[in-house]
Protein backbone atom coordinates (compact mmCIF):
# COMPACT_ATOMS: atom_id res chain seq x y z
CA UNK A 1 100.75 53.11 136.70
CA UNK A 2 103.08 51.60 134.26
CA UNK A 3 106.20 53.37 132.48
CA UNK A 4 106.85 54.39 128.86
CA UNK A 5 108.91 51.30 127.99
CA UNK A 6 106.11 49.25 126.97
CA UNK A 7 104.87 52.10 124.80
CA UNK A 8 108.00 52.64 123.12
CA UNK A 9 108.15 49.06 122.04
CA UNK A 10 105.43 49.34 119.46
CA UNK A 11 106.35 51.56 116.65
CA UNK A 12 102.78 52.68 115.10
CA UNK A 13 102.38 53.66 111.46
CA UNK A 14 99.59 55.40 111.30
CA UNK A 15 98.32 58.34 114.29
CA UNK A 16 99.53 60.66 116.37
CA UNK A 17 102.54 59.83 118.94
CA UNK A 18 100.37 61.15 121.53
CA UNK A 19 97.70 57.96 121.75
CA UNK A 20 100.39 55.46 122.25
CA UNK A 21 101.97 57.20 125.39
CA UNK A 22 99.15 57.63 127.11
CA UNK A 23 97.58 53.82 126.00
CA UNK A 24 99.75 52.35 129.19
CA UNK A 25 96.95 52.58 131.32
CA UNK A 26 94.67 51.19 129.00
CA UNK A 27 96.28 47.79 127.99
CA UNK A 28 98.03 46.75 124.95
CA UNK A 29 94.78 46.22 122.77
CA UNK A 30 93.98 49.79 123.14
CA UNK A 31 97.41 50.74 122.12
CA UNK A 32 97.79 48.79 118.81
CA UNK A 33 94.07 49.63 117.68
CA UNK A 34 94.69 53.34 117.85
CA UNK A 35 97.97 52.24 115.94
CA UNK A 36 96.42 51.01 113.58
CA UNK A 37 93.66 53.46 113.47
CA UNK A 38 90.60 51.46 113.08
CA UNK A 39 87.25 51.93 114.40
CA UNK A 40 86.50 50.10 117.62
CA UNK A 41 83.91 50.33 119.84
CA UNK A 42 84.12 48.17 123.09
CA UNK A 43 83.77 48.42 126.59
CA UNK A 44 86.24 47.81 129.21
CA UNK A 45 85.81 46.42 132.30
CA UNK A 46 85.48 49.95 134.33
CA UNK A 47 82.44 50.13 132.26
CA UNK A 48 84.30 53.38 130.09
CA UNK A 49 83.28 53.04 126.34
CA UNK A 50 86.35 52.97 124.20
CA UNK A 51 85.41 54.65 120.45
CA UNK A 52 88.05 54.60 117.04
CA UNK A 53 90.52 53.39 119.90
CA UNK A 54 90.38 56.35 122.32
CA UNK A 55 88.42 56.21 125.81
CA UNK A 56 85.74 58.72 126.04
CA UNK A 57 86.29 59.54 128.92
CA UNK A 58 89.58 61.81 128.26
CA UNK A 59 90.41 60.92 124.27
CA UNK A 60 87.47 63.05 122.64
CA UNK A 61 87.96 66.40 124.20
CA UNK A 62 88.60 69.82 121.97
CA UNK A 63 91.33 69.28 125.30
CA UNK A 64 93.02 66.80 124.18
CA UNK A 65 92.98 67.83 120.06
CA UNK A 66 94.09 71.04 121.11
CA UNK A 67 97.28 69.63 122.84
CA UNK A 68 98.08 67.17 119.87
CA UNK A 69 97.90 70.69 117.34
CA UNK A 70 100.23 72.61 119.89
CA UNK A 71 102.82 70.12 119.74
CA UNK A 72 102.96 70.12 116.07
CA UNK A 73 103.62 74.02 116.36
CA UNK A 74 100.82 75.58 116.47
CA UNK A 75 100.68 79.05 118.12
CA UNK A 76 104.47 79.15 117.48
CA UNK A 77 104.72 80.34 113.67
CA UNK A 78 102.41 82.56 113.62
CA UNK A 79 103.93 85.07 111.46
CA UNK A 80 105.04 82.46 109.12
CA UNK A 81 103.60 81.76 105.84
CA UNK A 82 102.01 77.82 106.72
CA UNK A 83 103.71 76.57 103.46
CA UNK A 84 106.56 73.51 103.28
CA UNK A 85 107.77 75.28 100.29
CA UNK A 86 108.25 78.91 99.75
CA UNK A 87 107.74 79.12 96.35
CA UNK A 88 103.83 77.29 96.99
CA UNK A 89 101.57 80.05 97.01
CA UNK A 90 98.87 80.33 99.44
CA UNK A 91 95.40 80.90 97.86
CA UNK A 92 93.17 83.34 100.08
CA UNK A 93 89.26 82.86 99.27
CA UNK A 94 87.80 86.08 100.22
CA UNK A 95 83.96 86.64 100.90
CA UNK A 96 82.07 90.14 101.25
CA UNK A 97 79.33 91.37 102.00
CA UNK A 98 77.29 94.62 102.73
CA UNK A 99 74.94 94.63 106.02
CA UNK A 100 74.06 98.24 105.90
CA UNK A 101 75.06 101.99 104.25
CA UNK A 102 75.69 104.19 107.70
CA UNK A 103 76.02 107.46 105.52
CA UNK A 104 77.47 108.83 102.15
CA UNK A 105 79.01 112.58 102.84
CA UNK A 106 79.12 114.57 98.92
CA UNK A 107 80.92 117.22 101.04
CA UNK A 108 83.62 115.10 101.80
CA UNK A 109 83.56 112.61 99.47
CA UNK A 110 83.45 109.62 101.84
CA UNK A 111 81.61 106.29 102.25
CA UNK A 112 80.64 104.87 105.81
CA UNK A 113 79.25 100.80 105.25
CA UNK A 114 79.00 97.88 107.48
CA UNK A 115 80.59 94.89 105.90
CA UNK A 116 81.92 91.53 106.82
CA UNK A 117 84.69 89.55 105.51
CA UNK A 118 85.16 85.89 104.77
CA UNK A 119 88.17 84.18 104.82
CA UNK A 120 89.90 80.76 104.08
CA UNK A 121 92.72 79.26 103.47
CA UNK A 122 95.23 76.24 103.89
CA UNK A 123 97.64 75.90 106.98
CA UNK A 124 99.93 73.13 105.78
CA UNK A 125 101.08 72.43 108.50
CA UNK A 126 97.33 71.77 110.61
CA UNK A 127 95.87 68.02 109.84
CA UNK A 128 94.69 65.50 111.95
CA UNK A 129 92.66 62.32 111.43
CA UNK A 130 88.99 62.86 112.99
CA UNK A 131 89.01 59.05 113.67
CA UNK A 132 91.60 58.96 115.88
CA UNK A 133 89.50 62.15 117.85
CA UNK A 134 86.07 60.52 118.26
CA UNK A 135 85.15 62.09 114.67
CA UNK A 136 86.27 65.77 115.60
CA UNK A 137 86.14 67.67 112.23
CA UNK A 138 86.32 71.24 113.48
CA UNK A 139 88.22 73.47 116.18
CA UNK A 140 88.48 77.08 117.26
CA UNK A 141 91.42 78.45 118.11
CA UNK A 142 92.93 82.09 119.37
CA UNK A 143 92.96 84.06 116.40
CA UNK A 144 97.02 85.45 117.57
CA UNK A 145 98.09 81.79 117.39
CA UNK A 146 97.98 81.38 113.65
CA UNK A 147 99.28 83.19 110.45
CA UNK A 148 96.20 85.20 108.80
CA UNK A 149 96.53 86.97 105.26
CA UNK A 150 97.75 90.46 105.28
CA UNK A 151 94.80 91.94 103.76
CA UNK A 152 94.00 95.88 103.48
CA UNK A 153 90.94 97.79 102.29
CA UNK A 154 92.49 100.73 99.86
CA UNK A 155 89.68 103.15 99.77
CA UNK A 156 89.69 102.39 103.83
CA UNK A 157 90.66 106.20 105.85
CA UNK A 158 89.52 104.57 109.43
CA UNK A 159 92.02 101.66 110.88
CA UNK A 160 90.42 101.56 114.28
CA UNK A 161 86.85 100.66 113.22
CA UNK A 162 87.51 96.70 112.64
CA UNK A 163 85.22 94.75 114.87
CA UNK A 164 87.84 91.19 114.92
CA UNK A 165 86.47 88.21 116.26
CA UNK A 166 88.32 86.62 118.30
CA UNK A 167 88.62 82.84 117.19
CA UNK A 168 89.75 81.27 114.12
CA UNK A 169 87.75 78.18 112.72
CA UNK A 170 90.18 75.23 111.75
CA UNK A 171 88.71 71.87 110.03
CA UNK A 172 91.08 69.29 110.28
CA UNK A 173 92.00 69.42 106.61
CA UNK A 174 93.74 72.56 107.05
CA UNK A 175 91.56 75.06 105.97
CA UNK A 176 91.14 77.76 108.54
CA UNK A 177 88.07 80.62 108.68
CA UNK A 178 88.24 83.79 109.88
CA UNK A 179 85.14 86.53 109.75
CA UNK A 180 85.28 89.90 110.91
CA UNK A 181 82.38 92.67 111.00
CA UNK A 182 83.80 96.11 109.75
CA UNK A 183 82.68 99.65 109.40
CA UNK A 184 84.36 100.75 106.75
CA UNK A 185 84.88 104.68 106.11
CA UNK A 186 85.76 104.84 102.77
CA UNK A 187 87.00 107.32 100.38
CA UNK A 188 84.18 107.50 97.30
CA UNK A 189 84.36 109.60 94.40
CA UNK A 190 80.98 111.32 94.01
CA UNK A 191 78.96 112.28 90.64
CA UNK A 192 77.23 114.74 91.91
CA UNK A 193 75.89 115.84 88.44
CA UNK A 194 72.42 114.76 89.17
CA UNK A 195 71.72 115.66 92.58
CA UNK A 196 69.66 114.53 94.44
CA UNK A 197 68.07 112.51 91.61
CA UNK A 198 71.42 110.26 91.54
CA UNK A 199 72.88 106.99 91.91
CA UNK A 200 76.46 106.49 93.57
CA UNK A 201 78.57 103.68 93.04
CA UNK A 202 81.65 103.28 95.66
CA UNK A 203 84.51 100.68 95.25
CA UNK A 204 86.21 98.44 97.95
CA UNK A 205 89.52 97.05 96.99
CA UNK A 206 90.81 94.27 99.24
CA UNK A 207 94.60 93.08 98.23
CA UNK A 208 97.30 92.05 100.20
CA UNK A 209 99.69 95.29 101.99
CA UNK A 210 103.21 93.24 101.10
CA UNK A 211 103.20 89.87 99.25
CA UNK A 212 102.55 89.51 96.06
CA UNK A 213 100.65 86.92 93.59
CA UNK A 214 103.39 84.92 93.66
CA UNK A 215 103.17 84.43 97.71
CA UNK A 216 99.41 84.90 97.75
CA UNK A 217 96.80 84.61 95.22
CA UNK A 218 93.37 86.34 96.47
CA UNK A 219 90.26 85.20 94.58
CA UNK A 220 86.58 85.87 95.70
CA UNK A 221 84.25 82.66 96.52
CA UNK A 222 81.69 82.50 93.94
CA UNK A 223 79.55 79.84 96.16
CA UNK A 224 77.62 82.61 97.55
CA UNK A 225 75.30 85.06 95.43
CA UNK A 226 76.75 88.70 96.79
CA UNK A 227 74.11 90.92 98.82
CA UNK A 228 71.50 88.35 98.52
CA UNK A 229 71.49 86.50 101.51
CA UNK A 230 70.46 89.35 103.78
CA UNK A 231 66.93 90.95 104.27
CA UNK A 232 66.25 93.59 102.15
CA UNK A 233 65.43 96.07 104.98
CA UNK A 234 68.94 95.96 106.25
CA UNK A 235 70.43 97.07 102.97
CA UNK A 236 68.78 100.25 102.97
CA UNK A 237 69.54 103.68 105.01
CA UNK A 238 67.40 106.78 105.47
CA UNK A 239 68.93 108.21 102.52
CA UNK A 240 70.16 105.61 99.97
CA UNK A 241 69.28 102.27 98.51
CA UNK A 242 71.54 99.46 98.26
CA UNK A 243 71.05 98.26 94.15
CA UNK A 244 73.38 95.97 93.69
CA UNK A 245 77.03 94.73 94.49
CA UNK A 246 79.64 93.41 91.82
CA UNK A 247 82.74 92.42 91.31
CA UNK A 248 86.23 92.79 89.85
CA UNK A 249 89.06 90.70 89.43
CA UNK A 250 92.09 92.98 88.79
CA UNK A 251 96.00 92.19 88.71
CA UNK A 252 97.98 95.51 88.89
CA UNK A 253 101.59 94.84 87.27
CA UNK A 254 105.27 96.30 88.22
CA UNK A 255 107.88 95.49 90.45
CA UNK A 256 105.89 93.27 92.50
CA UNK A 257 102.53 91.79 91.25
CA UNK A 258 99.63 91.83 93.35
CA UNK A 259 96.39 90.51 92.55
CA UNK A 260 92.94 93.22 93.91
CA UNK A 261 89.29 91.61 94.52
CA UNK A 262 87.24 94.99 93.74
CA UNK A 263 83.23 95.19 94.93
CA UNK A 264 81.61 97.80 93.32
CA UNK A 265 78.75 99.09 95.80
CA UNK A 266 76.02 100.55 93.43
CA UNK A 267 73.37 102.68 95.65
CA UNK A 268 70.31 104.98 94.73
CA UNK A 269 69.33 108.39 96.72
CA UNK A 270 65.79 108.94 97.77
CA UNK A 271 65.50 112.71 96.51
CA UNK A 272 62.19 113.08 98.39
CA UNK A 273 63.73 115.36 100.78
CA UNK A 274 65.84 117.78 98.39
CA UNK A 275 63.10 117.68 95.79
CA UNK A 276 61.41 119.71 98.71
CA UNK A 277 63.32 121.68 100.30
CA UNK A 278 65.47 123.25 97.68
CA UNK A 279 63.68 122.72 94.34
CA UNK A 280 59.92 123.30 95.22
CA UNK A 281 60.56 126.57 97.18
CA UNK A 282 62.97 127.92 93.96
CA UNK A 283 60.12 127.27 92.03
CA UNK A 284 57.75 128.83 94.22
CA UNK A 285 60.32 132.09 94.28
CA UNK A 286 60.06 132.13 90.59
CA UNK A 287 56.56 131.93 90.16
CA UNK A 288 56.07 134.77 92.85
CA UNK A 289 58.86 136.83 90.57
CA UNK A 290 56.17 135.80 87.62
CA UNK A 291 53.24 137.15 89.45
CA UNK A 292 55.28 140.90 90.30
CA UNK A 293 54.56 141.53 86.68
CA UNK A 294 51.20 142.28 87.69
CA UNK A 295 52.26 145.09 90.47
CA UNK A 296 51.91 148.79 88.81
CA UNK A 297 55.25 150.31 87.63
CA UNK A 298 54.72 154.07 89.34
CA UNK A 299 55.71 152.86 92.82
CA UNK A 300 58.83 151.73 94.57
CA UNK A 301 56.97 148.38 95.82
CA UNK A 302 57.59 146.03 92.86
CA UNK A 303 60.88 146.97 92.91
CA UNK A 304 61.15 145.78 96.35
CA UNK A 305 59.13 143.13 96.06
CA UNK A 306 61.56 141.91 92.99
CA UNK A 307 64.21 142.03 94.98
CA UNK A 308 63.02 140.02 98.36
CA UNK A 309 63.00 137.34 95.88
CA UNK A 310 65.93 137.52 94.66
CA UNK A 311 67.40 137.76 98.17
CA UNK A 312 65.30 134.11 99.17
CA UNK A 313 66.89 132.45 96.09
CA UNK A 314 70.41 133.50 97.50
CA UNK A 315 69.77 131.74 100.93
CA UNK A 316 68.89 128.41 98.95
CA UNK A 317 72.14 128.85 97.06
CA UNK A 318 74.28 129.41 100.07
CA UNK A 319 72.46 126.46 101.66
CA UNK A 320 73.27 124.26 98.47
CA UNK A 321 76.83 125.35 98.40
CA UNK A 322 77.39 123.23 101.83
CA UNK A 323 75.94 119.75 100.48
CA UNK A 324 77.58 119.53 97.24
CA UNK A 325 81.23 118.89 97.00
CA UNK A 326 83.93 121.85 95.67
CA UNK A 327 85.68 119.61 93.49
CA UNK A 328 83.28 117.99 91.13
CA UNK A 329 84.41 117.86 87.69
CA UNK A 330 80.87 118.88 86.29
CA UNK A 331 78.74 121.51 87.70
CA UNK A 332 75.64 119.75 89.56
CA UNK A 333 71.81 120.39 87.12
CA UNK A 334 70.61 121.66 90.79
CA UNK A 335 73.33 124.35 90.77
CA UNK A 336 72.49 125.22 86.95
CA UNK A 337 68.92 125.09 88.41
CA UNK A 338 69.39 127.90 90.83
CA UNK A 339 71.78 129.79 89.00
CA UNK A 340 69.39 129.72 85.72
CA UNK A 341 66.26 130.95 87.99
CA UNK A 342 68.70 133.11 90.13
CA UNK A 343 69.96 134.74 86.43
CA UNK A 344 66.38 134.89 84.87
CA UNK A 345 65.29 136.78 88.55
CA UNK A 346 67.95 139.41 87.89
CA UNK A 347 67.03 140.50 84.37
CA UNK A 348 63.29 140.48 85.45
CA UNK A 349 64.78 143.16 88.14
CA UNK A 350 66.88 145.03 85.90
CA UNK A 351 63.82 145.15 83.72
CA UNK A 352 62.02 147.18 86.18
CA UNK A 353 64.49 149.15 86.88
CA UNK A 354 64.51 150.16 83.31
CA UNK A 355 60.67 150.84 82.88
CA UNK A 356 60.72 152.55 86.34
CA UNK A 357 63.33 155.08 84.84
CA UNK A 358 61.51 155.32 81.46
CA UNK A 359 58.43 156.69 83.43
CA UNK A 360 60.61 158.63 85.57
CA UNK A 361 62.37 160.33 82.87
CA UNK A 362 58.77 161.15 80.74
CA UNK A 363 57.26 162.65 84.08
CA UNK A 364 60.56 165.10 84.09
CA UNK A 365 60.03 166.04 80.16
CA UNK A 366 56.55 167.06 80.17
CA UNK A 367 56.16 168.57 83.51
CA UNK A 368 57.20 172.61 81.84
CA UNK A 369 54.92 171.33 79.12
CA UNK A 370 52.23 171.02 81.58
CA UNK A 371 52.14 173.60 83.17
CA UNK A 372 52.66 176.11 80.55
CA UNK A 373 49.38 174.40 78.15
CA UNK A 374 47.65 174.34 82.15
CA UNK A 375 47.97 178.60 81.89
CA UNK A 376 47.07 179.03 77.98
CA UNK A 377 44.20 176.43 77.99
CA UNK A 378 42.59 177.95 81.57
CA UNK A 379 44.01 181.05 82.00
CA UNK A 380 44.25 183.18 85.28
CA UNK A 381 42.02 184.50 87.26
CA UNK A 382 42.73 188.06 85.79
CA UNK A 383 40.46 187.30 82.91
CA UNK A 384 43.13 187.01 80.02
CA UNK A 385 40.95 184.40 78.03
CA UNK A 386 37.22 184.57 77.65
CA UNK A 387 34.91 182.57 79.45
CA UNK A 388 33.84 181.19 76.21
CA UNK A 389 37.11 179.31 75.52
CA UNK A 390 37.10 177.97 78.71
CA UNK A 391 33.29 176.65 78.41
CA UNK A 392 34.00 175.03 74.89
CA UNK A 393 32.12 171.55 74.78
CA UNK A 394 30.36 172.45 77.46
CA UNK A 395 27.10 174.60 76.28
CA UNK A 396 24.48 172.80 78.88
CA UNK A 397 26.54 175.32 81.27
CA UNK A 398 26.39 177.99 79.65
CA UNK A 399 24.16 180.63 81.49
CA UNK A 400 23.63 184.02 78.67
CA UNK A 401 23.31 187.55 80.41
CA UNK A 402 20.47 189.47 79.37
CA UNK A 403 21.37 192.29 77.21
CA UNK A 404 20.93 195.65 78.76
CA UNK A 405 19.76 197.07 76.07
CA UNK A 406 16.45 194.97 75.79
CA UNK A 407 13.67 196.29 78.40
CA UNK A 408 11.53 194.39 80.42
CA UNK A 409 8.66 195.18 78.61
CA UNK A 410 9.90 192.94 75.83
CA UNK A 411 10.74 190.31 77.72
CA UNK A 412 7.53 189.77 79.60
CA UNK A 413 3.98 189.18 79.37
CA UNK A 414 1.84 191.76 79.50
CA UNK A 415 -0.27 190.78 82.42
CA UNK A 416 3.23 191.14 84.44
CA UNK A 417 4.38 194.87 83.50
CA UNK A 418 2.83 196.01 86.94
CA UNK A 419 5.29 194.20 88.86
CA UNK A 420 8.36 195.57 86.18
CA UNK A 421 10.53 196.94 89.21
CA UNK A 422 10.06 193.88 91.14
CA UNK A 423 11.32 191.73 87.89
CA UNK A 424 14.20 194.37 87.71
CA UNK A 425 15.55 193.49 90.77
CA UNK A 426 15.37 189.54 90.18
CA UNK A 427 17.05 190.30 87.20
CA UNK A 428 20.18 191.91 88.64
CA UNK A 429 20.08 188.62 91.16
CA UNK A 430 19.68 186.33 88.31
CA UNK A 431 23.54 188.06 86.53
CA UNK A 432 24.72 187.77 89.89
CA UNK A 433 23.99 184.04 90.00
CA UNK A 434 25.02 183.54 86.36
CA UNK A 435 28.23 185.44 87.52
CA UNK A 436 28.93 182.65 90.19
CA UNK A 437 28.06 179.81 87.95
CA UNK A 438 30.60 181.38 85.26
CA UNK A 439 33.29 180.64 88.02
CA UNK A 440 32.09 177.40 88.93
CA UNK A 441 31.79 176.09 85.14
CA UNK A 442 35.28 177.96 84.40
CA UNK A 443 36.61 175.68 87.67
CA UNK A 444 35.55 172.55 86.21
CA UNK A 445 36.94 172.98 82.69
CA UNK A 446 39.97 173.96 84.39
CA UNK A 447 40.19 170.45 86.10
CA UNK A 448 38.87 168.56 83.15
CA UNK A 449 41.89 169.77 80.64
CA UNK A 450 44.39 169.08 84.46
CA UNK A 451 43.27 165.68 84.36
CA UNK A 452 43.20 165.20 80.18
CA UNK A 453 47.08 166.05 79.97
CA UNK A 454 47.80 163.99 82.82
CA UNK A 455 46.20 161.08 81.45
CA UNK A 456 47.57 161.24 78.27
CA UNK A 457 50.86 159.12 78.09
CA UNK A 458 54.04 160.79 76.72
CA UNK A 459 56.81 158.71 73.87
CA UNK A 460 58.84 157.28 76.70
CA UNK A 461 55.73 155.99 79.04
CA UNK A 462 54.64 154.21 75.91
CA UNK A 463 58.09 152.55 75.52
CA UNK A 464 58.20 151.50 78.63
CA UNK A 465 54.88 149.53 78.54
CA UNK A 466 55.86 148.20 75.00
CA UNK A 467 59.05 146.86 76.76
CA UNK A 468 57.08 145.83 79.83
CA UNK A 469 54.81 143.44 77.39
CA UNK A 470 57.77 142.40 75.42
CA UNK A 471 59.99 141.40 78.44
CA UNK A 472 56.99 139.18 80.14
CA UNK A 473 56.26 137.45 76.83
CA UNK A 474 60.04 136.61 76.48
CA UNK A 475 60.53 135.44 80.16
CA UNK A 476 57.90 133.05 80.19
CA UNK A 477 58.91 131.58 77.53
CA UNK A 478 62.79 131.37 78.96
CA UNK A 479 61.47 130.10 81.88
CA UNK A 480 59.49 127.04 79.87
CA UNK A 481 62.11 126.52 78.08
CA UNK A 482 64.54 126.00 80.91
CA UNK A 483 62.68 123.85 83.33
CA UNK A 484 62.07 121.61 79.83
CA UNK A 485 65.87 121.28 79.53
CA UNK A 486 66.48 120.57 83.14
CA UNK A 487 63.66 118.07 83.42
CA UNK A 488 65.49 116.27 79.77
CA UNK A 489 68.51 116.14 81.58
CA UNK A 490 67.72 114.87 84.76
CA UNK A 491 65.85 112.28 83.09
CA UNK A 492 68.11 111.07 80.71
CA UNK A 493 71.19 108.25 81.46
């Protein structure tokens, strides 16, 4: 083995100091082509193949690459800018982009994603020449032995939930890659004012946490087309739908300048769901409310029948009020929804409530009427009208009493005057029969007038049908009306 001196006679130009120290055992050819840096191929004696001036055997191993970078100071600076000068800038290319949408809370305003970053950069102070390393272009190192870009997600609420790879990518001009997959929880202001018929657009703004433009400039890499590179399956959740991804460029002035890369994350809601559990079963509630106009007014049971409703369009409030966020600037169209049906359900109750006192207060007026035309028009059973008022109208009942004054002999045939005391006798049965059916005929007309002034609406029964017509005209055309405007709105940009 020989020593160093011969190696420190030769004073190369051109690669690292490394080859020409460990060239001894090689011979003095080997030394002075790797000196010179050309490209060589031979083979030695030993039958070891010798390429750009390095044996294979040792010379072309990430090994021995690794060791030349280290003793240039790499792994040492790492929380150094890698710039010679310190008024250089060092220009971050940034890359982003979505794999999935996790979930989207209204309630709390926040944005979950899974996204991963892109970055590259210059390192000064990293270069080699790939022909002295057997045409090495590329190595990764430890991603804690070099300086990486200080770069923060604003919106980001969640520090814990960065997935960080654990190598850095270094090409032997100095530009060094880093990715890392992140689930971002984001904050995300919602417009809720078309739920669940909206679209949601959330913003991720990626600048550096203390230098400024002057130390680094951040820019995005326009090489790649954003979002398009993954399969269209991935960008989509149960709920939303990734649209579309753009982007920003934004420098924010003061003290210290910093330059932002915003993404705007445009996504669409399937409203399958809501549209049928919230907004079908309102409707049905309302047209059940519709049909309670057909339930009679003198009992208690559309009354509460009206307000059961009512009651099941409450729940689907309540339920509502824990989806949609407290603080939204504009009330939501599926609030006004409810809220419009839940209104137009409480004037169809107080409606009834009206007509069902109308009728209640008419019943109260005319019951002393009633009774008093029930004794004038049917009198008692003392006789204080004559039968004759009482069989008015009705003359097929009438049974006449034979006068006592007429005699038998008038009334019958001549061949009969034999039996004239058995006729006598039929005749007082016959007035006691006609006596009987006097009652029974003086019954009946009793019941028929009864039944006549009951039937016979009084002023305030009549008002409250009037009303009762009036009302149901009126709400179905509010309720037309309504759904028309909703519909217009929801549709509308």
């Amino acid at each position: 083995m020989q020593d160093a001196a011969p190696s420190s006679s030769h004073e190369p130009t051109t690669g690292p100091e490394w080859a020409v120290s460990e060239a001894g055992a090689s011979g003095e050819e080997e030394i002075a082509a790797a000196a010179e840096g050309t490209d060589t191929l031979s083979e030695r004696e030993d039958g070891v193949v010798s390429v750009d001036g390095e044996s294979s055997n040792g010379h072309c191993s990430y090994l021995r690459l690794y060791q030349h970078l280290k003793s240039k100071g790499v792994g040492k600076n790492a929380m150094i800018r890698p710039v010679k000068h310190y008024k250089s800038p060092t220009v971050v290319y940034l890359y982003v982009h979505i794999y999935s949408i996790l979930d989207v809370n209204e309630k709390d305003q926040t944005f979950v994603s899974y996204i991963r970053t892109e970055m590259n950069w210059i390192d000064e102070y990293i270069s080699w020449n790939t022909g002295n390393f057997c045409g090495i272009e590329r190595i990764y190192l430890s991603n804690d032995q070099l300086w990486k870009p200080d770069l923060i997600i604003e919106e980001m609420t969640d520090k814990d939930k960065i997935n960080e790879n654990p190598y850095i990518a270094v090409t032997n001009e100095g530009q060094v890659f880093v990715e890392n997959d992140i689930k971002v929880i984001s904050t995300c202001e919602m417009k809720v004012y078309k739920f669940p018929f909206d679209s949601q657009s959330c913003n991720l703004t990626f600048r550096s946490a203390i230098h400024p433009d002057k130390e680094i400039l951040l820019y995005h890499d326009n090489k790649i087309v954003i979002g398009m590179e993954l399969p269209e399956e991935r960008l989509k959740s149960h709920e939303w739908i990734f649209m579309r991804m753009t982007l920003a460029q934004i420098n924010v002035k003061g003290v210290t300048r910093k330059g932002l890369v915003v993404y705007h994350i445009t996504m669409c809601r399937r409203p399958q769901l809501y549209f049928a559990s919230l907004i079908l079963p309102v409707l049905f509630f309302l047209g059940l409310d519709l049909a309670s106009f057909l339930i009679s007014n003198s009992g208690g049971e559309k009354l509460s029948f009206k307000i059961t409703v009512l009651l099941s369009v409450t729940v689907m409030q309540l339920i509502l009020s824990e989806i949609l966020p407290s603080t939204s600037n504009r009330i939501p169209l599926i609030a006004i929804y409810i809220m419009g049906i839940f209104g137009l359900m409480m004037l169809s109750l107080l409606e009834t409530i009206l007509v069902m006192y109308l009728l209640e207060k008419d019943w109260k007026e005319n019951e002393p009427n009633r009774g008093q035309s029930l004794s004038e028009d049917c009198g008692d059973k003392q006789g204080k009208v004559s039968l004759n008022n009482c069989c008015r109208g009705i003359h097929s009942a009438c049974v006449c009493d034979v006068s006592a004054s007429e005699t038998p002999s008038e009334l019958l045939p001549v061949s009969q005057e034999v039996n004239c005391s058995q006729l006598t006798e039929e005749s007082h049965d016959s007035e006691k029969l006609s006596e009987e059916l006097r009652e029974v005929v003086k019954t009946l007309s009793l019941l028929l007038n009864c039944r006549k002034e009951e039937t016979k609406p009084g002023y305030w029964t009549r008002v409250s049908n009037k009303i009762n017509k009036a009302f149901f005209i009126l709400y179905v055309i509010a309720v037309t009306l309504f759904l028309i405007y909703l519909c217009f709105c929801w549709n509308t940009e």
